[in-house]
Protein backbone atom coordinates (compact mmCIF):
# COMPACT_ATOMS: atom_id res chain seq x y z
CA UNK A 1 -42.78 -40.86 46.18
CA UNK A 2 -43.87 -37.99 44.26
CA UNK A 3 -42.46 -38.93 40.65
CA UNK A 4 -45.63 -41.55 41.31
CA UNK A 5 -48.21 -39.06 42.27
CA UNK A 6 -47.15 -37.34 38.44
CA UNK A 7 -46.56 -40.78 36.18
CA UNK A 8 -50.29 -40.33 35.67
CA UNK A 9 -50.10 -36.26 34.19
CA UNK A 10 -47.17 -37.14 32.22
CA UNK A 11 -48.58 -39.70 30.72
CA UNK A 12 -51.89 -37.66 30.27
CA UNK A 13 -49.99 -34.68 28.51
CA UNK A 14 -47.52 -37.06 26.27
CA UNK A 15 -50.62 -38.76 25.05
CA UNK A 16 -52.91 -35.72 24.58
CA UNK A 17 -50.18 -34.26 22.24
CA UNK A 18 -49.79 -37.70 20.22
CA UNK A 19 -53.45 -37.40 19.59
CA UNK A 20 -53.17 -33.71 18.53
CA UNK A 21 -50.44 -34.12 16.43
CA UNK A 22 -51.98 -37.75 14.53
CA UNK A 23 -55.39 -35.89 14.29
CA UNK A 24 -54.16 -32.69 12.63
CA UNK A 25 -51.94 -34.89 10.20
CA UNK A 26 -55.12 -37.07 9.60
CA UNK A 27 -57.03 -33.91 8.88
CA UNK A 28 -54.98 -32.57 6.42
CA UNK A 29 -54.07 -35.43 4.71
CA UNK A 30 -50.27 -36.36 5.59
CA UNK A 31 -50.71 -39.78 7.12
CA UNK A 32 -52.98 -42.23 5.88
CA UNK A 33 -53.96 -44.55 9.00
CA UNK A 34 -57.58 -44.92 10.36
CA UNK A 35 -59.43 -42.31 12.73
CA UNK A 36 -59.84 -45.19 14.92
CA UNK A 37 -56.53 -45.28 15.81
CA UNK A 38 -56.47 -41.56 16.92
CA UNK A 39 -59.80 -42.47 18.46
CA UNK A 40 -57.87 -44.83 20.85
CA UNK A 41 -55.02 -42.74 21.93
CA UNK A 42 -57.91 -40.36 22.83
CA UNK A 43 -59.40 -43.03 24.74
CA UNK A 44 -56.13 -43.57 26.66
CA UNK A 45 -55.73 -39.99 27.49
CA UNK A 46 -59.25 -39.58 28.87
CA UNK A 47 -58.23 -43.05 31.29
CA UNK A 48 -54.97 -41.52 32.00
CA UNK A 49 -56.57 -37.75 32.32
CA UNK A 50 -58.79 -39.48 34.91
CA UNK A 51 -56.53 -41.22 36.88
CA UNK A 52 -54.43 -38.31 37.02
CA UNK A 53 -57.82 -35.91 38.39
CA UNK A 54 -58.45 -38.97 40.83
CA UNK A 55 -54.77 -38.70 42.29
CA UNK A 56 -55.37 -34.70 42.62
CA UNK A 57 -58.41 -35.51 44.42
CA UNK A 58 -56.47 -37.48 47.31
CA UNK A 59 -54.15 -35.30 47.86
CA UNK A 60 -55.85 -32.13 48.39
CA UNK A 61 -57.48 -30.97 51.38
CA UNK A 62 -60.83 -28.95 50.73
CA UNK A 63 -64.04 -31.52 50.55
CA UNK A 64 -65.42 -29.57 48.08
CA UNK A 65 -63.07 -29.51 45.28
CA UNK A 66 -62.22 -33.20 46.83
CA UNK A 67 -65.29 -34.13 45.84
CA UNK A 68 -65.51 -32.64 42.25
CA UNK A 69 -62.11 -33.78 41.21
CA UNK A 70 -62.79 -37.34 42.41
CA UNK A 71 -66.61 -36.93 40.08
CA UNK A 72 -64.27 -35.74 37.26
CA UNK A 73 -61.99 -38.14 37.44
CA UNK A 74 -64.49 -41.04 37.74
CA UNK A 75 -66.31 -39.30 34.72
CA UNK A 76 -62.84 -39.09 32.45
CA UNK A 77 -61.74 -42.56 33.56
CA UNK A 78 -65.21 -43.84 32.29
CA UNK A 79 -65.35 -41.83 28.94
CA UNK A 80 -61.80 -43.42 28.39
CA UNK A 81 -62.44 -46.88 29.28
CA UNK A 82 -65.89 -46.97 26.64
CA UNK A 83 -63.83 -45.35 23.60
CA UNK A 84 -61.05 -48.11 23.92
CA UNK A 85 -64.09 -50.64 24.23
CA UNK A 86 -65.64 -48.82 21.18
CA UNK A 87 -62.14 -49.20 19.39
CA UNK A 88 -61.89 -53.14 20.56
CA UNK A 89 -65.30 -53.86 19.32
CA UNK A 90 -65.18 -51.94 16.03
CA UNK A 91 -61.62 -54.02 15.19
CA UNK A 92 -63.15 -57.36 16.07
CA UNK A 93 -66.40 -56.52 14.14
């Protein structure tokens, strides 16, 4: 039961570090795809990132930080979902 509660923070950190790493290779010049495409893995990592801070929410106790994990998370999952939209629209188009 608890490798679930995490499936959400590793997949948070693994993608936060694929978008660190394709961004810094972008910047300097060492791969030659699209910004978009780092664009969307930073998408999924906010929606993952989110997810994960909503799960941390539930399981703590305190209403307070409850309640500003669960605002965070809702924020992050947001953010996430309109840069993959953003990506989506800007391949179709």
């Amino acid at each position: 039961m608890k490798k679930d509660r995490k499936v959400y923070s590793i997949l948070a950190i693994t993608f936060s570090f694929i978008t660190i790493i394709m961004a810094v290779l972008f910047l300097f010049g060492f791969i030659s795809i699209s910004i978009d495409i780092v664009m969307l893995f930073l998408g999924v990592t906010q929606l993952f990132g989110g997810l994960s801070q909503i799960n941390m929410a539930q399981q703590m106790d305190s209403k307070g930080i409850t309640k500003g994990n669960k605002v965070v998370g809702r924020f992050s999952v947001i953010l996430g979902i309109v840069i993959i939209i953003a990506f989506i629209i800007k391949t179709i188009l």
